[in-house]
Protein backbone atom coordinates (compact mmCIF):
# COMPACT_ATOMS: atom_id res chain seq x y z
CA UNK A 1 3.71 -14.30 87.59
CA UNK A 2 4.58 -17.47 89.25
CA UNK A 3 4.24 -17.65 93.30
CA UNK A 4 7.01 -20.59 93.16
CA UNK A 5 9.73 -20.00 96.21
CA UNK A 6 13.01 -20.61 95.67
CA UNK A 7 16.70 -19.82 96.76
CA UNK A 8 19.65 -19.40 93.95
CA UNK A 9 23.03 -19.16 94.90
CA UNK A 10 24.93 -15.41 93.95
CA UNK A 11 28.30 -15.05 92.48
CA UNK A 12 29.50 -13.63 96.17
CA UNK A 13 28.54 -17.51 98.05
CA UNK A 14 25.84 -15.96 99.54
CA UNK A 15 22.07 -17.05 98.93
CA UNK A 16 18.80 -15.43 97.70
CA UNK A 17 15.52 -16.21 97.99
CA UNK A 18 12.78 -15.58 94.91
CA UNK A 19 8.95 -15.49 95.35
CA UNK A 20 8.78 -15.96 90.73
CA UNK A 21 10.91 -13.03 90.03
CA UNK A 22 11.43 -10.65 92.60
CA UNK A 23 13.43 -11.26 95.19
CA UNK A 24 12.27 -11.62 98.51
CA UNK A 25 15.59 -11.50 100.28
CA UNK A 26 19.84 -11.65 99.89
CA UNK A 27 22.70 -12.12 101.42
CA UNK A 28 21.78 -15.33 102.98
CA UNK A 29 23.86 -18.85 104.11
CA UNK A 30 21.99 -21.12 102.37
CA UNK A 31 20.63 -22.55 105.60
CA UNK A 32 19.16 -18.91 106.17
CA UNK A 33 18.24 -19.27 102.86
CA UNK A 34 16.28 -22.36 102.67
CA UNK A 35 14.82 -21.97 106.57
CA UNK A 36 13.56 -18.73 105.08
CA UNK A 37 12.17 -20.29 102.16
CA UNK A 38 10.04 -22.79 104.83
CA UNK A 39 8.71 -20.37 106.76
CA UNK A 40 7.19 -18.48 103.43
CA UNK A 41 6.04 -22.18 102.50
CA UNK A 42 4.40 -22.51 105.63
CA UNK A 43 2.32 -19.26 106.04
CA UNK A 44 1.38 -19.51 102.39
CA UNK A 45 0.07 -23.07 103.24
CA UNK A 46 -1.80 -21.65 106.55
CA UNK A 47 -3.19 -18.83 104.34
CA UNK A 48 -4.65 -21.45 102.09
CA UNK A 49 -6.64 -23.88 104.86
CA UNK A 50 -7.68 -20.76 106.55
């Protein structure tokens, strides 16, 4: 399975955000959406130099 993070748009406007293929989280604004994504970005990158 693929760790890749990303945010698809739903059929409702509202924004979800994948770690591969589950879903992390729904029923975002895309800013929610993609400031979510960041923050799982950055604690996976903190994880990595620790």
């Amino acid at each position: 399975m693929s760790n890749v993070i990303r945010v698809k748009p739903t059929h409702d406007g509202t924004y979800t955000v994948y770690r591969g293929e589950s879903v992390l989280v729904s029923g975002l604004t895309r800013l929610q959406a993609e400031r979510y994504q960041a923050s799982i970005a950055a604690q996976a990158k903190v994880l990595e130099d620790a």
